[in-house]
C-alpha atoms as a PDB file:
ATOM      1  CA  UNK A   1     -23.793   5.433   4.624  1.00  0.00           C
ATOM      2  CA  UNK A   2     -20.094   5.811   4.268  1.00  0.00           C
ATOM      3  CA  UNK A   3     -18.880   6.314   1.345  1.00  0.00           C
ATOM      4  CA  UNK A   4     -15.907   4.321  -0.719  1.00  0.00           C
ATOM      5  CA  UNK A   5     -12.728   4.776  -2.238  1.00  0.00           C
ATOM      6  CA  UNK A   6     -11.226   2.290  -4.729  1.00  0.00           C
ATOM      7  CA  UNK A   7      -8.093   2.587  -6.080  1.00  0.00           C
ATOM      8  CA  UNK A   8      -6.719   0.594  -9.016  1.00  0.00           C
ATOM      9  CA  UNK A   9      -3.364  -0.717  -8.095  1.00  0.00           C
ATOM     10  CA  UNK A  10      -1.732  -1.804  -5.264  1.00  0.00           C
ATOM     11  CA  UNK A  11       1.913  -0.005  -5.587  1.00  0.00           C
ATOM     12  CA  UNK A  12       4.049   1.884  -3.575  1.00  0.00           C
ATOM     13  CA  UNK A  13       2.036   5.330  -4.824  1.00  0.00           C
ATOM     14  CA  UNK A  14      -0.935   3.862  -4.852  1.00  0.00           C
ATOM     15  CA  UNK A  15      -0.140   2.167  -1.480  1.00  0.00           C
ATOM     16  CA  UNK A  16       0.858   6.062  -0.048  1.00  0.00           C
ATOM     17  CA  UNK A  17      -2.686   7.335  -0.784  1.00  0.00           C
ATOM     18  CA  UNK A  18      -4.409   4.358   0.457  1.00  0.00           C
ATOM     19  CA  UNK A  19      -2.296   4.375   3.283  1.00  0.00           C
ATOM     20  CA  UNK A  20      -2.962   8.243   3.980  1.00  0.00           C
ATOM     21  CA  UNK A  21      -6.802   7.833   3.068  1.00  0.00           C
ATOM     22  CA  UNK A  22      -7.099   4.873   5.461  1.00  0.00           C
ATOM     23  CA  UNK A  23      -5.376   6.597   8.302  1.00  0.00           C
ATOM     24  CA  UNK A  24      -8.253   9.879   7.795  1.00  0.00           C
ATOM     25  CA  UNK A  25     -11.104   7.537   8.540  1.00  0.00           C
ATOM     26  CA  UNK A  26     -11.926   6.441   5.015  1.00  0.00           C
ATOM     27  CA  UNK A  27     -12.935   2.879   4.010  1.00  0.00           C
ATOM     28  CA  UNK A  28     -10.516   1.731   1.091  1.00  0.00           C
ATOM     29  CA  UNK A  29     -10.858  -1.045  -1.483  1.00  0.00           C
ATOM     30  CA  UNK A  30      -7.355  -1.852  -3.772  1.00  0.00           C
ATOM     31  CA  UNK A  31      -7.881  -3.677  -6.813  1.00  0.00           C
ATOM     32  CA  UNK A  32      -4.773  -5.616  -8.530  1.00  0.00           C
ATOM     33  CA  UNK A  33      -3.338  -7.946 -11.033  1.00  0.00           C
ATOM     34  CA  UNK A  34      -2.814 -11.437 -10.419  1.00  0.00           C
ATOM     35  CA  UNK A  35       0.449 -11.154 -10.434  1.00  0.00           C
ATOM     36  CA  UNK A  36       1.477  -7.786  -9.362  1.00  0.00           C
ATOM     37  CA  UNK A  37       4.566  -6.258 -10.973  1.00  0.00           C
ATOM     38  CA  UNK A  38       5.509  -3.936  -8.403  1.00  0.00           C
ATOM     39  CA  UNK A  39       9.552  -3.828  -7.203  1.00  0.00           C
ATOM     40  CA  UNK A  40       8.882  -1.700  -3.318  1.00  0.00           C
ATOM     41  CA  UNK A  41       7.323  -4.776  -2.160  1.00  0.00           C
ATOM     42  CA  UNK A  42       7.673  -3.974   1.575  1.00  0.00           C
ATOM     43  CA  UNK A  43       5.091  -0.600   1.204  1.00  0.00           C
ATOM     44  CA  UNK A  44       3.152  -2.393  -1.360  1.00  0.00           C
ATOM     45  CA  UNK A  45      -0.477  -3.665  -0.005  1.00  0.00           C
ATOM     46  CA  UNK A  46      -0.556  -5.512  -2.999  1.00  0.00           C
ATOM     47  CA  UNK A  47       2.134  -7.815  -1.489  1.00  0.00           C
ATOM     48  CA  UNK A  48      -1.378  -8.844   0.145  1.00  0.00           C
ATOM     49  CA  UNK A  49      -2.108 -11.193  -3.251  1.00  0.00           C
ATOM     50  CA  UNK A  50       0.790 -13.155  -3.372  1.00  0.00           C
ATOM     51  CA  UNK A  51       0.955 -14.037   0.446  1.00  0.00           C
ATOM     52  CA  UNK A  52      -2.329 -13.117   1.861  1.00  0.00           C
ATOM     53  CA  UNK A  53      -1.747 -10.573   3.981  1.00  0.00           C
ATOM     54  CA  UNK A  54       0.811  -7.752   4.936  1.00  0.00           C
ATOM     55  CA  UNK A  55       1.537  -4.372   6.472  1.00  0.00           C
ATOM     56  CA  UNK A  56       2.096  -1.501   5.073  1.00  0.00           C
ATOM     57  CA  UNK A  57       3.906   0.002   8.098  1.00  0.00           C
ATOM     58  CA  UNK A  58       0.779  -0.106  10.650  1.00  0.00           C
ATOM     59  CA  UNK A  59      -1.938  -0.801   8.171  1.00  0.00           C
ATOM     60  CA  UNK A  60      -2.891  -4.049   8.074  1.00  0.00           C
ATOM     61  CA  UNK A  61      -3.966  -5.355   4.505  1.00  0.00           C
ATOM     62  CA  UNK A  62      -5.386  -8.643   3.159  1.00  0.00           C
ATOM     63  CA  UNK A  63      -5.943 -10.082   0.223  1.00  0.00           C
ATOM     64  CA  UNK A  64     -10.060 -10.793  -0.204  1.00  0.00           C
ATOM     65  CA  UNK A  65     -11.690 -13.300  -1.757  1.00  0.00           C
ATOM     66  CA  UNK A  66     -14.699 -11.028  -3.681  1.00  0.00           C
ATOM     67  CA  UNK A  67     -16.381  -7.811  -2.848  1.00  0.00           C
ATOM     68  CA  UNK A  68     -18.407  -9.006  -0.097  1.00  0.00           C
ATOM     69  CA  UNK A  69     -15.392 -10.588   1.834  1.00  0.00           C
ATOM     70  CA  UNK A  70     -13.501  -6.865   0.551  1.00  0.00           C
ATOM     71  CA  UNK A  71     -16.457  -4.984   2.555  1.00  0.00           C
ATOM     72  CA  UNK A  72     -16.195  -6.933   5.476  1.00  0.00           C
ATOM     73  CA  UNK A  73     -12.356  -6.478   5.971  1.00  0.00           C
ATOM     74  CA  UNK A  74     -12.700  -2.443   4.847  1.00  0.00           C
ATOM     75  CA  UNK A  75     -15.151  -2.420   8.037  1.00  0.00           C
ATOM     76  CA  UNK A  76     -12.665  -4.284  10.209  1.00  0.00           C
ATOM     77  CA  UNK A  77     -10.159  -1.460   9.627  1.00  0.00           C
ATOM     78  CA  UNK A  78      -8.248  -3.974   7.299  1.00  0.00           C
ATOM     79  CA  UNK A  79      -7.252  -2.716   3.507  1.00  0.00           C
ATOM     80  CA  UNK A  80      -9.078  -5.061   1.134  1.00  0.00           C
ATOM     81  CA  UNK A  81      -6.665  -6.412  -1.487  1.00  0.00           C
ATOM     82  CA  UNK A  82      -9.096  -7.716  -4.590  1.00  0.00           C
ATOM     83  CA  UNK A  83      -7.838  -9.467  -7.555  1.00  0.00           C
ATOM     84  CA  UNK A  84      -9.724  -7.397 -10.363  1.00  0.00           C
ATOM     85  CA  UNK A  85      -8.222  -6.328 -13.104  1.00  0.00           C
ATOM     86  CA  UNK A  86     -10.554  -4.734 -15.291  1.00  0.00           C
ATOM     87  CA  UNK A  87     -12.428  -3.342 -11.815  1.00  0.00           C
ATOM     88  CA  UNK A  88     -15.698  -4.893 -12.032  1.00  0.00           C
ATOM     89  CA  UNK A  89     -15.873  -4.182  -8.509  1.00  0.00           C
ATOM     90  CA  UNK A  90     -16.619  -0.567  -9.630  1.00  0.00           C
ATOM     91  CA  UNK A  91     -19.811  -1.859 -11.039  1.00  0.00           C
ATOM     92  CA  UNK A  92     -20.606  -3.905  -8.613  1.00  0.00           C
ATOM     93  CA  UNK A  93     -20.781  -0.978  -5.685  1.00  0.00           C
ATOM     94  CA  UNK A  94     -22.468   1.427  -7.856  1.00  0.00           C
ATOM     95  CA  UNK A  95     -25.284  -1.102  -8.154  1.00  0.00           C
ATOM     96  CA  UNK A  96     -25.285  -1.988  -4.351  1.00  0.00           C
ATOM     97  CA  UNK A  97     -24.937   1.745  -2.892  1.00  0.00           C
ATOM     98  CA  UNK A  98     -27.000   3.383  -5.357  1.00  0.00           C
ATOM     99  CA  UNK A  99     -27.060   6.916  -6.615  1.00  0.00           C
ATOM    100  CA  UNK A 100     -27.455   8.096  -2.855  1.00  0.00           C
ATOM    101  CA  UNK A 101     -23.466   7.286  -1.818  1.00  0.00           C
ATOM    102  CA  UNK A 102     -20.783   8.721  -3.591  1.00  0.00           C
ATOM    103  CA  UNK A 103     -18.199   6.139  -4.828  1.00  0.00           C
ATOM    104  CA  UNK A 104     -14.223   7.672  -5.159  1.00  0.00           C
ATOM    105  CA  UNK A 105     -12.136   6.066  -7.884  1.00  0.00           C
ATOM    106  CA  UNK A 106      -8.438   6.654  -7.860  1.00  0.00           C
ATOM    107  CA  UNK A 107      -6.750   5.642 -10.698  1.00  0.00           C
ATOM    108  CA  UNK A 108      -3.131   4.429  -9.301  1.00  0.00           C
ATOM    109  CA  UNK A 109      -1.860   2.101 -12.238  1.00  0.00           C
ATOM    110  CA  UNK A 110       1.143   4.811 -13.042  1.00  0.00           C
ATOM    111  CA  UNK A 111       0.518   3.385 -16.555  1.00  0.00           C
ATOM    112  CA  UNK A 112       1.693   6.533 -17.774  1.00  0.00           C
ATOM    113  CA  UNK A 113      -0.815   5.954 -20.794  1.00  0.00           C
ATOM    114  CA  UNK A 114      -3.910   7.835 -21.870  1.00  0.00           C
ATOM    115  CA  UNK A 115      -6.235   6.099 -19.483  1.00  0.00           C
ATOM    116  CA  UNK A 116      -9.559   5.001 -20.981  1.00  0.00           C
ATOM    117  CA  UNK A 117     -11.994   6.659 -17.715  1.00  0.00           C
ATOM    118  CA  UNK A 118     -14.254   9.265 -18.212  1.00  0.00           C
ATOM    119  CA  UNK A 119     -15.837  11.750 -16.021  1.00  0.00           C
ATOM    120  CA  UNK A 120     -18.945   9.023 -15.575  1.00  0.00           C
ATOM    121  CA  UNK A 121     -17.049   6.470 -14.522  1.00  0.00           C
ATOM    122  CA  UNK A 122     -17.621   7.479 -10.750  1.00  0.00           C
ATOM    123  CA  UNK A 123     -18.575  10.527  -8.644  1.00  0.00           C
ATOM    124  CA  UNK A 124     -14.943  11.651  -8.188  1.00  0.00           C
ATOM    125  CA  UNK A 125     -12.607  10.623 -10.626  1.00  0.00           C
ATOM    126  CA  UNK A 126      -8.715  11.060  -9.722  1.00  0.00           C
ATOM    127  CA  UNK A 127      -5.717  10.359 -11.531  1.00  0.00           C
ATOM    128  CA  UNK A 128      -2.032  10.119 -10.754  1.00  0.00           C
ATOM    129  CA  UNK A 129       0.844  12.087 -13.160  1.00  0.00           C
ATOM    130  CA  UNK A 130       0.649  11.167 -16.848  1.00  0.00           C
ATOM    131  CA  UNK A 131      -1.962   9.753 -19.526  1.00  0.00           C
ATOM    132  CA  UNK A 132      -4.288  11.906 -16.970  1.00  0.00           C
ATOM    133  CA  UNK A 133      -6.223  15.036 -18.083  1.00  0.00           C
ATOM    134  CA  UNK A 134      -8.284  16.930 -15.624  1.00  0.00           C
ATOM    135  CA  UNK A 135     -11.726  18.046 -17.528  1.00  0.00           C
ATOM    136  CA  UNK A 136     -11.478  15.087 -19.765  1.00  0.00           C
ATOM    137  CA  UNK A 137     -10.778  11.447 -18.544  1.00  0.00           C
ATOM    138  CA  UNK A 138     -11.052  12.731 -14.633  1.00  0.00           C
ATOM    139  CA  UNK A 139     -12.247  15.278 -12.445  1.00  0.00           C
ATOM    140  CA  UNK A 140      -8.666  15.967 -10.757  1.00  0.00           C
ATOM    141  CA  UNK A 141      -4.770  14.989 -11.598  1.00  0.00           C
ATOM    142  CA  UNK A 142      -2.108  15.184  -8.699  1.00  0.00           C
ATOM    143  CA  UNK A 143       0.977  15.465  -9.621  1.00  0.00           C
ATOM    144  CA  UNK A 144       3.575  12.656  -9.503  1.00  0.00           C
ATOM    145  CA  UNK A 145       6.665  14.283 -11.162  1.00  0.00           C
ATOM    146  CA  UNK A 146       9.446  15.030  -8.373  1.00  0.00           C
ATOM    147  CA  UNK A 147       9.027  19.310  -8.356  1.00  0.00           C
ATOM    148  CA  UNK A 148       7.855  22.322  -6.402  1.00  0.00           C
ATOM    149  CA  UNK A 149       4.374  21.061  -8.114  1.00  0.00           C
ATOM    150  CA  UNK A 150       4.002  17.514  -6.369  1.00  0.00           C
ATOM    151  CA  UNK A 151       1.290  16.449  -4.807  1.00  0.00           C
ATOM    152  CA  UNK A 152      -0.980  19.875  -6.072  1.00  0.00           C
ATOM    153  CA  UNK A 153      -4.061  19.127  -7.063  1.00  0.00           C
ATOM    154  CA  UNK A 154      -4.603  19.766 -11.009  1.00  0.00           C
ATOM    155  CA  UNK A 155      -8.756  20.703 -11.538  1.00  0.00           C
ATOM    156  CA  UNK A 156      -7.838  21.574 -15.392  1.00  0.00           C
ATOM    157  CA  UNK A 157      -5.455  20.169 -17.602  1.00  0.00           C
ATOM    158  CA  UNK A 158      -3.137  17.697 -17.801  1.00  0.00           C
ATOM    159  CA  UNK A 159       0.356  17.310 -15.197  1.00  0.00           C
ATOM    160  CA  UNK A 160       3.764  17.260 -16.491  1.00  0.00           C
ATOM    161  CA  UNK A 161       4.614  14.960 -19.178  1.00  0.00           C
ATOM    162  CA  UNK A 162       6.850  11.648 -18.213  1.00  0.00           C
ATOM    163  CA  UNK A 163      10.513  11.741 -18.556  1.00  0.00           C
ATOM    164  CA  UNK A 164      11.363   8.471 -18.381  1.00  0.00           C
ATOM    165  CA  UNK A 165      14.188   8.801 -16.103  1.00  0.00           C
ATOM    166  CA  UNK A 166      13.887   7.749 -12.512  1.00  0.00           C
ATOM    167  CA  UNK A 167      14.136   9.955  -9.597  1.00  0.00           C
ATOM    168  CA  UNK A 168      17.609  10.800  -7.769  1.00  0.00           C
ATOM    169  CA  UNK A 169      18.097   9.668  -5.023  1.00  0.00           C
ATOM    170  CA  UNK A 170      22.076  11.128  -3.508  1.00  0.00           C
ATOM    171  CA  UNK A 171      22.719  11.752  -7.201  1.00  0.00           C
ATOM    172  CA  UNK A 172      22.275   8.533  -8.596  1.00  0.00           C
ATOM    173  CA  UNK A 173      19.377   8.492 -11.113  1.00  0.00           C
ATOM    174  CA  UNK A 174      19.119   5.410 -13.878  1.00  0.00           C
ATOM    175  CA  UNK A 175      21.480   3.263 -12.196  1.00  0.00           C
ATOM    176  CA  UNK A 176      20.059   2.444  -9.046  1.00  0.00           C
ATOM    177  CA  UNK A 177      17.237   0.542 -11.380  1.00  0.00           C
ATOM    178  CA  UNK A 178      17.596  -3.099 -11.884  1.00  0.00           C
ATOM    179  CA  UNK A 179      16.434  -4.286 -15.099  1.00  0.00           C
ATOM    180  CA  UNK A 180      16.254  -8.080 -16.799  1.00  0.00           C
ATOM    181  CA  UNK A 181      18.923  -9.077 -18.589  1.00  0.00           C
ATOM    182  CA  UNK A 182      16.776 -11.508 -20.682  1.00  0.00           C
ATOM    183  CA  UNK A 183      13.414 -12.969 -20.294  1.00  0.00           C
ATOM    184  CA  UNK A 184      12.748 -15.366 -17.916  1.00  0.00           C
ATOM    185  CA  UNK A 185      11.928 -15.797 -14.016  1.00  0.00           C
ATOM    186  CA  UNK A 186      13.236 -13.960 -11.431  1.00  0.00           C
ATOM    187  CA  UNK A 187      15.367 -15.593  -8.684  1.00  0.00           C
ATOM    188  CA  UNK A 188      15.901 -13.657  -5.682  1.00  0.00           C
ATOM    189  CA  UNK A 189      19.020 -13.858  -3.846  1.00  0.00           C
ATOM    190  CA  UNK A 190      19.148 -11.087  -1.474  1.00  0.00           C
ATOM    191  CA  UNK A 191      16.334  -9.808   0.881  1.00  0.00           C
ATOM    192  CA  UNK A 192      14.926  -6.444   0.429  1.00  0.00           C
ATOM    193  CA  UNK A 193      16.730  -4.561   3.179  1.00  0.00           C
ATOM    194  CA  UNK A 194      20.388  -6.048   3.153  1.00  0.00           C
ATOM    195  CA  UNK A 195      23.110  -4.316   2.201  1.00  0.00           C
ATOM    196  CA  UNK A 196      24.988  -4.603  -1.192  1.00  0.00           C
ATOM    197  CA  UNK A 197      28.500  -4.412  -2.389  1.00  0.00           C
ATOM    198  CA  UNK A 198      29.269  -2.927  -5.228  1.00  0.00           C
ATOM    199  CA  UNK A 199      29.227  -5.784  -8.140  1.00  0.00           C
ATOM    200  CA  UNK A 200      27.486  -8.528  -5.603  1.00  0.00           C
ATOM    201  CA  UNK A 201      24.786 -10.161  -7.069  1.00  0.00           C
ATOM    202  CA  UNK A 202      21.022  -9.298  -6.086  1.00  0.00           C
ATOM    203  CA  UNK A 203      18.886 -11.794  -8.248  1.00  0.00           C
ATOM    204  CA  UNK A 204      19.240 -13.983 -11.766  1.00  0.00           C
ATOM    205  CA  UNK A 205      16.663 -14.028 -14.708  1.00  0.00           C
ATOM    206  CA  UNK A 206      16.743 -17.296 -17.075  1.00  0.00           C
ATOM    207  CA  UNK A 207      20.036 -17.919 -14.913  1.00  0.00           C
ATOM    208  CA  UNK A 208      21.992 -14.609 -15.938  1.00  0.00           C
ATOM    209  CA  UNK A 209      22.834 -12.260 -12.987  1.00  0.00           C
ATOM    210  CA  UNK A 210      21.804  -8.951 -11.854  1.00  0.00           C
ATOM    211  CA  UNK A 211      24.161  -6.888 -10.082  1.00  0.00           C
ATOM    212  CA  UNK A 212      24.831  -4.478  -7.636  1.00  0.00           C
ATOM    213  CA  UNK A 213      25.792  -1.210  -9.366  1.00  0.00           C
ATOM    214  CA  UNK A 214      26.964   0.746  -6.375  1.00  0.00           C
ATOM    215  CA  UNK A 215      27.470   0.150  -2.610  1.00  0.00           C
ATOM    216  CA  UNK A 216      23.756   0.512  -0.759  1.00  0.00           C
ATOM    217  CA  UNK A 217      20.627  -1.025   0.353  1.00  0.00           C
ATOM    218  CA  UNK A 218      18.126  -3.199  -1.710  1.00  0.00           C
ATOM    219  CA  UNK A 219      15.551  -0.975  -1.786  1.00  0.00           C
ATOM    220  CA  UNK A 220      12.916  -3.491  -3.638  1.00  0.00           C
ATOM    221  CA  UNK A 221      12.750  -6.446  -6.147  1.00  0.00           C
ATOM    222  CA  UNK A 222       9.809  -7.969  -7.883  1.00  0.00           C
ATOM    223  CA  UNK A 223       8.056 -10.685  -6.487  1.00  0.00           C
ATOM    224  CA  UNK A 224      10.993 -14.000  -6.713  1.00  0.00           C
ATOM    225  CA  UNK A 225       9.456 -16.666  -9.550  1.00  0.00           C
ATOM    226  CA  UNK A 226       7.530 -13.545 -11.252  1.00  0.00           C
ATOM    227  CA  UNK A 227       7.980 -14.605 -15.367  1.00  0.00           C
ATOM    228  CA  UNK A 228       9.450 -10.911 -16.868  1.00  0.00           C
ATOM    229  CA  UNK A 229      10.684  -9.714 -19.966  1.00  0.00           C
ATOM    230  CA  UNK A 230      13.592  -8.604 -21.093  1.00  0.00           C
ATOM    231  CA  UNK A 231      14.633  -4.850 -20.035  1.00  0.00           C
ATOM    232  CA  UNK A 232      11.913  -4.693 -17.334  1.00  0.00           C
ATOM    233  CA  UNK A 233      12.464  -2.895 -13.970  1.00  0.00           C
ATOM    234  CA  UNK A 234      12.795  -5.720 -11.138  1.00  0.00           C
ATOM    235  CA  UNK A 235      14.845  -3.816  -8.662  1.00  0.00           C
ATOM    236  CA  UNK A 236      15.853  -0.521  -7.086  1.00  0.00           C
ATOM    237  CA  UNK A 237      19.025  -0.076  -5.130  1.00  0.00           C
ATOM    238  CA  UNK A 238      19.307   2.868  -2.390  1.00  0.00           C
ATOM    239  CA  UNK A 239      22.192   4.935  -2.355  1.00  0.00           C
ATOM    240  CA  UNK A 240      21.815   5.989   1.214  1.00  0.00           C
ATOM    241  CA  UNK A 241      22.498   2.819   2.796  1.00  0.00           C
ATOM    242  CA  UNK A 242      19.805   2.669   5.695  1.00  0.00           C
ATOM    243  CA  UNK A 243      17.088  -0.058   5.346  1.00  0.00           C
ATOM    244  CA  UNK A 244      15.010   1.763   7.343  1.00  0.00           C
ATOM    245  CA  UNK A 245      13.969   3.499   4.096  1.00  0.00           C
ATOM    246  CA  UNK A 246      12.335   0.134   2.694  1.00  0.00           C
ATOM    247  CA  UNK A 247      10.179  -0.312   5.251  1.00  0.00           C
ATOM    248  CA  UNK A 248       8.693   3.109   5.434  1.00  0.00           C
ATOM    249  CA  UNK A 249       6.420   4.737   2.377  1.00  0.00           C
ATOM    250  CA  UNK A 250       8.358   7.629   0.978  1.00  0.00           C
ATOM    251  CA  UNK A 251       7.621  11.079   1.098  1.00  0.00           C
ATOM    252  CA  UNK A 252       6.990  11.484  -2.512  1.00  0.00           C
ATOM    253  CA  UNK A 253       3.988   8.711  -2.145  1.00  0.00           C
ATOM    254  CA  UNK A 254       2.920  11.007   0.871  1.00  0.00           C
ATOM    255  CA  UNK A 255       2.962  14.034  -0.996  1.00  0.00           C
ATOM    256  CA  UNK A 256       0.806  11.948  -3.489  1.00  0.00           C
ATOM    257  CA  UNK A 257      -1.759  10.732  -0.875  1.00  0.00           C
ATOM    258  CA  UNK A 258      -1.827  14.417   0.697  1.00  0.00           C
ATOM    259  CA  UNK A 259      -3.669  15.278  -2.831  1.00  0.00           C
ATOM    260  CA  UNK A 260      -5.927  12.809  -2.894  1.00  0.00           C
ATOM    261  CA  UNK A 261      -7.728  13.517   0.207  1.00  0.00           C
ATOM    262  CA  UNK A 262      -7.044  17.359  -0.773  1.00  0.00           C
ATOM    263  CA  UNK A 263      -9.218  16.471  -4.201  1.00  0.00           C
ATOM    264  CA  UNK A 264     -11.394  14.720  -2.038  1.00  0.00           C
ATOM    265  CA  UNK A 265     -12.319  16.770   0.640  1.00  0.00           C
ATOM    266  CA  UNK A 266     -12.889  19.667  -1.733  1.00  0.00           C
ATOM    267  CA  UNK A 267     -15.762  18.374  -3.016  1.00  0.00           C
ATOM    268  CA  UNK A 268     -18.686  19.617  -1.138  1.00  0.00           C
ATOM    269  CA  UNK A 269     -21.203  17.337  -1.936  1.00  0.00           C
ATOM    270  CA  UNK A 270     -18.576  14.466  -0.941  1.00  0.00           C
ATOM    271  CA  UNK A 271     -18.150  15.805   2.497  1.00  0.00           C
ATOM    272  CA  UNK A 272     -21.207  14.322   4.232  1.00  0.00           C
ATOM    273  CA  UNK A 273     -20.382  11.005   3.706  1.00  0.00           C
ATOM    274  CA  UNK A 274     -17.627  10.618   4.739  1.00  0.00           C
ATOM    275  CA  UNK A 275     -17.640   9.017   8.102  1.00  0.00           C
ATOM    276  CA  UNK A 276     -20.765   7.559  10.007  1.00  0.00           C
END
């Protein structure tokens, strides 16, 4: 029997690796919030919970119902979008596959906290950048911090701390994040994609605007009529002015993927069940 791989969180990172692991063959399961915070909508499968279904460029996802409607979809070649916070649906598998079938969990959250797993918590244990350390809380790390080191696989120890400053992207770091200007709910007025002027406004929160800091592309905004606090990230503007870019999973989430299935695929007692 084929074996799965859940990942906790339905982000642009986490949607890279299930996006790369889905494309090798392998039968994916995302677990989410119910009401997903993520800003790159657009290469987001969990976009899938708040209208159903979506795409994450040729991947089809929807959102499922409970595990058994989840298995059905995975074996339809459709990413199962679950509603499962606390990932019960962990559990759940283990019970139904049994010792015999490996079950892959891929921690995707980007918390950035120590993360509460253990080594038991499935046969492979992965998790992405910080609050992550290899030998303790999982088997493997893989790297998220922008460097000659993304994407390697970590078997021992922990990856580099977090910075707390974005990535560049054309030499604009910090501002190209949109944050909430007070707390409230988020009103979008531009589409992901569109251009932007300089000073135009992108969205309000509680009625106070969010602006454009610099000529360029809305790269991503939170989910319009999502309640936020004050300070939080709700948008990203790109620099480089082609929308293309928001439709298409970057290569940093790639990079990601690429060492999942690398942390994967080492194991040797994984390998057999991996396809029928």
């Amino acid at each position: 029997m084929t074996l799965w791989v859940l990942i906790r969180g339905g982000g642009d990172l986490a949607s890279g690796v299930a996006l790369r692991l889905y494309r090798a063959g392998l039968q994916v399961l995302v677990t989410e919030l119910p009401e997903p915070l993520m800003v790159r909508r657009k290469v987001s499968f969990a976009e899938a919970v708040y209208e159903g279904e979506t795409f994450v460029e040729e991947a089809p996802a929807r959102r499922a119902e409970d595990l058994d409607h989840a298995m059905t979809l995975a074996r339809q070649r459709v990413v199962p979008v679950l509603v499962d916070p606390e990932a019960a649906a962990l559990k759940s598998l283990r019970e139904r596959l049994g010792d015999e079938v490996p079950i892959i969990l891929v921690d995707a959250r980007m918390t950035k906290q120590r993360s509460e797993l253990s080594l038991n918590s499935a046969s492979l244990v992965i998790g992405l950048g910080p609050g992550f350390v290899a030998g303790e809380n999982c088997h493997a790390v893989v790297e998220t911090m922008r460097s000659h080191w993304l994407g390697r696989v970590i078997w021992q120890g922990a990856p580099e701390a977090d910075t707390g400053i974005p990535d560049p992207v054309n030499d604009k770091g910090a501002e190209r994040v949109l944050r909430a200007p007070a707390a409230g709910k988020v009103e979008a007025l531009v589409e992901i994609g569109e251009r932007l002027r300089k000073g135009q406004q992108v969205a309000a929160v509680s009625g106070l605007p969010v602006l454009a800091p610099f000529d360029g592309v809305l790269r991503g905004l939170v989910h319009p009529g999502l309640q936020v606090p004050q300070g939080m990230k709700i948008g990203d503007v790109d620099p480089r002015n082609d929308p293309r870019y928001c439709f298409l999973v970057s290569d940093k989430s790639l990079a990601i993927g690429g060492g999942v299935l690398e942390a994967i695929l080492t194991r040797p007692e994984i390998r057999p069940h991996l396809w029928d």
